[in-house]
N, C-alpha and C. Protein backbone atom coordinates (compact mmCIF):
# COMPACT_ATOMS: atom_id res chain seq x y z
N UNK A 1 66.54 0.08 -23.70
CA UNK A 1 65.80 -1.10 -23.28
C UNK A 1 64.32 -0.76 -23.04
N UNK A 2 64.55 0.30 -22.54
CA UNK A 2 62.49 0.81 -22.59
C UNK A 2 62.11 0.87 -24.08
N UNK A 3 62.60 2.04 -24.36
CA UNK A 3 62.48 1.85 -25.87
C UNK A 3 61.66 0.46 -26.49
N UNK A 4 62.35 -0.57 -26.49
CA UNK A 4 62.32 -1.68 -26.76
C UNK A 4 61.06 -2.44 -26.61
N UNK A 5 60.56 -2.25 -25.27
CA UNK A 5 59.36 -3.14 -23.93
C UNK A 5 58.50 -2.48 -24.69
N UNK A 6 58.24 -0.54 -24.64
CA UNK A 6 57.51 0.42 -25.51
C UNK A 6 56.84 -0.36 -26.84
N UNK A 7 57.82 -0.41 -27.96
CA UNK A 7 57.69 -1.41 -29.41
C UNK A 7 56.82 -2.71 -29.12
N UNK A 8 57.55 -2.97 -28.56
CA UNK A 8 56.97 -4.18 -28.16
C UNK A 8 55.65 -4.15 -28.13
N UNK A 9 55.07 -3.35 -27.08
CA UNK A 9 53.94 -3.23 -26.69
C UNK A 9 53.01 -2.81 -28.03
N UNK A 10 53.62 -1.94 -27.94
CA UNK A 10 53.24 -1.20 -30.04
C UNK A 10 52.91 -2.28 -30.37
N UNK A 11 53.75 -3.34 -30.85
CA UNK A 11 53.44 -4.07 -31.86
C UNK A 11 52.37 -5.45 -31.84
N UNK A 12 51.96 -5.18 -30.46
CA UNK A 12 51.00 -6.37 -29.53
C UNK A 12 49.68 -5.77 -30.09
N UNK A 13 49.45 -4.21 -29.56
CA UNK A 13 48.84 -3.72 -29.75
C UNK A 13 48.11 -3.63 -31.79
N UNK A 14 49.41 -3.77 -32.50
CA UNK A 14 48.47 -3.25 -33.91
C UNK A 14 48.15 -4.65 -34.21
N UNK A 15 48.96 -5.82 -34.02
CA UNK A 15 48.67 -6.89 -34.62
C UNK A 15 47.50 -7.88 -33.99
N UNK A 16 47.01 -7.24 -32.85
CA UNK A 16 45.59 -7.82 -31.67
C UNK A 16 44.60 -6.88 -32.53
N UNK A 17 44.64 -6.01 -33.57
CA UNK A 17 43.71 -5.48 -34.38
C UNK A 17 43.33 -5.16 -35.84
N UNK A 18 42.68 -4.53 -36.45
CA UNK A 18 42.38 -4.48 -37.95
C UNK A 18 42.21 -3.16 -37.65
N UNK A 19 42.15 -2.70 -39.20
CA UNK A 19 41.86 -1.24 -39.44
C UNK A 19 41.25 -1.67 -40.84
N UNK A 20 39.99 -1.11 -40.76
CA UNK A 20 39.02 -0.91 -42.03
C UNK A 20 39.31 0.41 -42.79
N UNK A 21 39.16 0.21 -43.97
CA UNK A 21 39.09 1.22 -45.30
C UNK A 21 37.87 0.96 -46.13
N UNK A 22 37.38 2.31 -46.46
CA UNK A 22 36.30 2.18 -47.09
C UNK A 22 36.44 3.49 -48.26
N UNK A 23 36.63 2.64 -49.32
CA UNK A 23 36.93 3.44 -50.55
C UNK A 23 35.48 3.56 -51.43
N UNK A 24 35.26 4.76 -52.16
CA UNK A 24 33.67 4.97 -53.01
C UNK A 24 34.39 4.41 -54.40
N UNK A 25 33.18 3.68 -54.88
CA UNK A 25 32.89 3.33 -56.26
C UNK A 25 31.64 3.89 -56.83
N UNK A 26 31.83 3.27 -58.15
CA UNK A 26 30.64 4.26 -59.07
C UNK A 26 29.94 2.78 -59.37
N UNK A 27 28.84 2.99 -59.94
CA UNK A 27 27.94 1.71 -60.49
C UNK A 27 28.31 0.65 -60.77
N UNK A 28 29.57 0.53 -61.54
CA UNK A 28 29.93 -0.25 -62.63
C UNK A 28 30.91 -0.65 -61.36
N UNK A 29 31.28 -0.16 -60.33
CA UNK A 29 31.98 -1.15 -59.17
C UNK A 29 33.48 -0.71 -59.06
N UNK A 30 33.75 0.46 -60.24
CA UNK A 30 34.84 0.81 -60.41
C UNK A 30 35.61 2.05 -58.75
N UNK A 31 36.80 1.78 -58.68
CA UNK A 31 37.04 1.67 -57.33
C UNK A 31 37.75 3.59 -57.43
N UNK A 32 37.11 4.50 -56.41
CA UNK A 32 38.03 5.68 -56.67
C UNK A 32 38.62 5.62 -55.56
N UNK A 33 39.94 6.52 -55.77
CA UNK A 33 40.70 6.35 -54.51
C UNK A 33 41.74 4.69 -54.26
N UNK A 34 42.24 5.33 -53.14
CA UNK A 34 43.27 3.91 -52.61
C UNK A 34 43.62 3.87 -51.25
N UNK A 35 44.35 3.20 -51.01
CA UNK A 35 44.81 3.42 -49.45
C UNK A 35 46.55 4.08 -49.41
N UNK A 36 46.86 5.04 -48.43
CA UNK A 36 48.47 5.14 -48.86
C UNK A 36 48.95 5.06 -47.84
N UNK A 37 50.07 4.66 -47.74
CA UNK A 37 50.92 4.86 -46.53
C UNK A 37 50.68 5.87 -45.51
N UNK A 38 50.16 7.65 -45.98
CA UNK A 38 49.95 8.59 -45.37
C UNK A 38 48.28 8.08 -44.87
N UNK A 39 47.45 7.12 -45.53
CA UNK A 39 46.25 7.32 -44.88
C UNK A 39 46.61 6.26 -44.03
N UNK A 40 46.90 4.94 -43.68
CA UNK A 40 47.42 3.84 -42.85
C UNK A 40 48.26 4.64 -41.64
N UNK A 41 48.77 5.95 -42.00
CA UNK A 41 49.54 6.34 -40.56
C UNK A 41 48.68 6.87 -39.77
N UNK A 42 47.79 7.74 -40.58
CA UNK A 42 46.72 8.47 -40.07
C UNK A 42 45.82 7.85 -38.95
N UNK A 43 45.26 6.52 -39.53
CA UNK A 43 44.54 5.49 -39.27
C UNK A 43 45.06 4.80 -37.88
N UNK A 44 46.47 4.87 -37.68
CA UNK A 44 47.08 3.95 -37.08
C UNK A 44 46.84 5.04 -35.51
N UNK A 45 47.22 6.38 -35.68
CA UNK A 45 47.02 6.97 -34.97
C UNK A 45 45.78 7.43 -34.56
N UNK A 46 44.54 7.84 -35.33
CA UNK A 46 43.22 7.93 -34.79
C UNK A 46 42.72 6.66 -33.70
N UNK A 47 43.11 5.54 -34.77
CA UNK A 47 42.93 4.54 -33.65
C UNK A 47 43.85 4.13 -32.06
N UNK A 48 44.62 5.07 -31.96
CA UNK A 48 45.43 5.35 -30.70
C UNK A 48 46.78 4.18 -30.53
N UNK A 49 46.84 4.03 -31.59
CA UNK A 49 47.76 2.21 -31.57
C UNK A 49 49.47 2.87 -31.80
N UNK A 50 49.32 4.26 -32.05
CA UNK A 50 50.60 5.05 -32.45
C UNK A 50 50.54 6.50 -31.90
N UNK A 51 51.23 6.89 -31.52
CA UNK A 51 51.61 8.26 -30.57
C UNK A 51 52.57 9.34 -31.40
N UNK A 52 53.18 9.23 -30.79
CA UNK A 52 54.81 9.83 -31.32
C UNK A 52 55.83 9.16 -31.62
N UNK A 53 55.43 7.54 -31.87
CA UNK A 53 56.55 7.24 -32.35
C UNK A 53 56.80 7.24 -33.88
N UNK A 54 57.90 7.14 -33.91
CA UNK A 54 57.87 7.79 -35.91
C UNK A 54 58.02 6.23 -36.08
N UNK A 55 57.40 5.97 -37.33
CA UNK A 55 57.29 4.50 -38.10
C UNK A 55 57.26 4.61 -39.49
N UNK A 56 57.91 3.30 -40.12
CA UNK A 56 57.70 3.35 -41.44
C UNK A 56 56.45 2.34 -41.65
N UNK A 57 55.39 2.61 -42.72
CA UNK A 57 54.88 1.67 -43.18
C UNK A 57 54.95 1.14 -44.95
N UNK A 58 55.48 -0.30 -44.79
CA UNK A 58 56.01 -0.67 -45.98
C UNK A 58 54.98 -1.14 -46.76
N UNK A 59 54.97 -0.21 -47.84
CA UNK A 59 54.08 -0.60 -48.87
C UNK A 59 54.55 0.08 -49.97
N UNK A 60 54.51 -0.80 -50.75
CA UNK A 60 55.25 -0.62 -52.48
C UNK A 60 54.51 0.65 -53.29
N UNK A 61 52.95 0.44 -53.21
CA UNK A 61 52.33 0.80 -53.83
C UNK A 61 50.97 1.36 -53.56
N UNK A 62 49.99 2.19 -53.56
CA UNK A 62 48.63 2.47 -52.55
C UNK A 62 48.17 1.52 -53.40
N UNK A 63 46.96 0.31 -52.42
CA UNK A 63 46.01 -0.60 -52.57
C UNK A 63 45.27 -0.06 -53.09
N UNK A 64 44.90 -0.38 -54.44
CA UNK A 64 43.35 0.05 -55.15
C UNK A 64 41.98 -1.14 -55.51
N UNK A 65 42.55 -2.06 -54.54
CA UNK A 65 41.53 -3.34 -54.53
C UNK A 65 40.86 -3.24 -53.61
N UNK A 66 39.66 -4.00 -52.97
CA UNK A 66 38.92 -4.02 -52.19
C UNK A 66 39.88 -5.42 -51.83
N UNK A 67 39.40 -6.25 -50.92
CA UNK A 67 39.98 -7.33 -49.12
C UNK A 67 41.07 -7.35 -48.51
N UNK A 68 41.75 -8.13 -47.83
CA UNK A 68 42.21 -8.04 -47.14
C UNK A 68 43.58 -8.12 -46.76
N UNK A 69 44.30 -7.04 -46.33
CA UNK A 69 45.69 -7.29 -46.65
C UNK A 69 46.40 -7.09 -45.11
N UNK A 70 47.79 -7.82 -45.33
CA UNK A 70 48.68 -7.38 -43.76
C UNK A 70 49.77 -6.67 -44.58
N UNK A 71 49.79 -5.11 -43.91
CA UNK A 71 51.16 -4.16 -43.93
C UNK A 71 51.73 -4.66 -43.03
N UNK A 72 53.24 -4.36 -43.60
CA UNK A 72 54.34 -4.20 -42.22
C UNK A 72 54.55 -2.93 -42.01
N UNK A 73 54.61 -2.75 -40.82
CA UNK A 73 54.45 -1.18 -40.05
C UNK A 73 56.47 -1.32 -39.08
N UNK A 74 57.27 -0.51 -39.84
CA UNK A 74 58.42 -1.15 -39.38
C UNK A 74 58.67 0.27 -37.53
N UNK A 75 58.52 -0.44 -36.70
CA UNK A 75 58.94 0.40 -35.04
C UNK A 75 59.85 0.93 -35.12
N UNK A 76 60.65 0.03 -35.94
CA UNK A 76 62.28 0.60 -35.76
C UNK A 76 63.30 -0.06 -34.96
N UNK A 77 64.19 -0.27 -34.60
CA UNK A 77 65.13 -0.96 -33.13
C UNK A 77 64.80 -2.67 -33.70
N UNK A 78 64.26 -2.42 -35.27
CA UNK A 78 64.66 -3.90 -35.47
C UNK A 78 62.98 -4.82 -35.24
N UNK A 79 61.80 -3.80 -34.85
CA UNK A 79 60.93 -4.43 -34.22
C UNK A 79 59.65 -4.33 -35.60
N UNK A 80 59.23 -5.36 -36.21
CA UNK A 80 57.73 -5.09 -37.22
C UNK A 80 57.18 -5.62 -37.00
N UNK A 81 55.55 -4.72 -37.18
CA UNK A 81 54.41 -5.39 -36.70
C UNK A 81 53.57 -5.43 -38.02
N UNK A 82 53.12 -6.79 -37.99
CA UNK A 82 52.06 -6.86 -39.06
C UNK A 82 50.72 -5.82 -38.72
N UNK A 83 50.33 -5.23 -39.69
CA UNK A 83 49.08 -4.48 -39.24
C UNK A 83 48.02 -4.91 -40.39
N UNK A 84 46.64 -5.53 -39.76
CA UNK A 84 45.69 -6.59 -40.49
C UNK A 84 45.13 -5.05 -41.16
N UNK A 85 44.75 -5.38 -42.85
CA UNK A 85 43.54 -4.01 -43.20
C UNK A 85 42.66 -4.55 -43.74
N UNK A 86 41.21 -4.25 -43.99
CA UNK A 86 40.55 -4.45 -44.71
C UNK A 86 40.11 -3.17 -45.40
N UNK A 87 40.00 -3.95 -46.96
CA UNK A 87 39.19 -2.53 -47.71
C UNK A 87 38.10 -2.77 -48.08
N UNK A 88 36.55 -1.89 -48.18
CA UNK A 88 35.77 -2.67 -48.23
C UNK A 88 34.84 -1.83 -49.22
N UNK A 89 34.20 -1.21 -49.63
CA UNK A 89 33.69 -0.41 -50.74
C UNK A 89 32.45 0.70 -49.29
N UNK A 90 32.61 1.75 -49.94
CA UNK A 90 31.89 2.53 -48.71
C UNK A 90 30.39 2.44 -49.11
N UNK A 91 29.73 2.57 -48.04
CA UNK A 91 27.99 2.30 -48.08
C UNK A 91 27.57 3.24 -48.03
């Protein structure tokens, strides 16, 4: 049941925020790089929104577009949180 209140809180926490990506392009606008599941975990945790809890984040495929997308970030115990991203081309 803590467990549970814990997630919870988790999931208040990622979906009250965004996480920006900023991928390099070349002239022609062409996009290098992507976003992956391993950089979104990374992300999730620099930004302090994830600890030690182990999570899946569901994504089919790494994003190689630039705007704006919602992952599901699955807690586990049944609990997913949308997590807002933006990708945006780096300056």
């Amino acid at each position: 049941e803590e467990l549970v209140k814990h997630l919870e809180e988790v999931k208040r926490l990622i979906e009250d925020r965004y996480i920006e990506f900023n991928l390099k392009t070349d002239e022609a606008g062409s996009i290098f790089g992507s976003v992956s599941k391993e950089s979104i975990l990374k992300a999730l945790r620099e930004h302090q929104l994830i600890t030690k809890e182990r999570v899946d984040v569901v994504l089919d495929h790494p994003i190689k577009e630039f705007g704006e997308y919602v992952v599901p970030i699955d807690l586990k115990k049944g609990i997913t949180a949308n997590l807002k991203i933006k990708v945006l081309p780096l300056r």
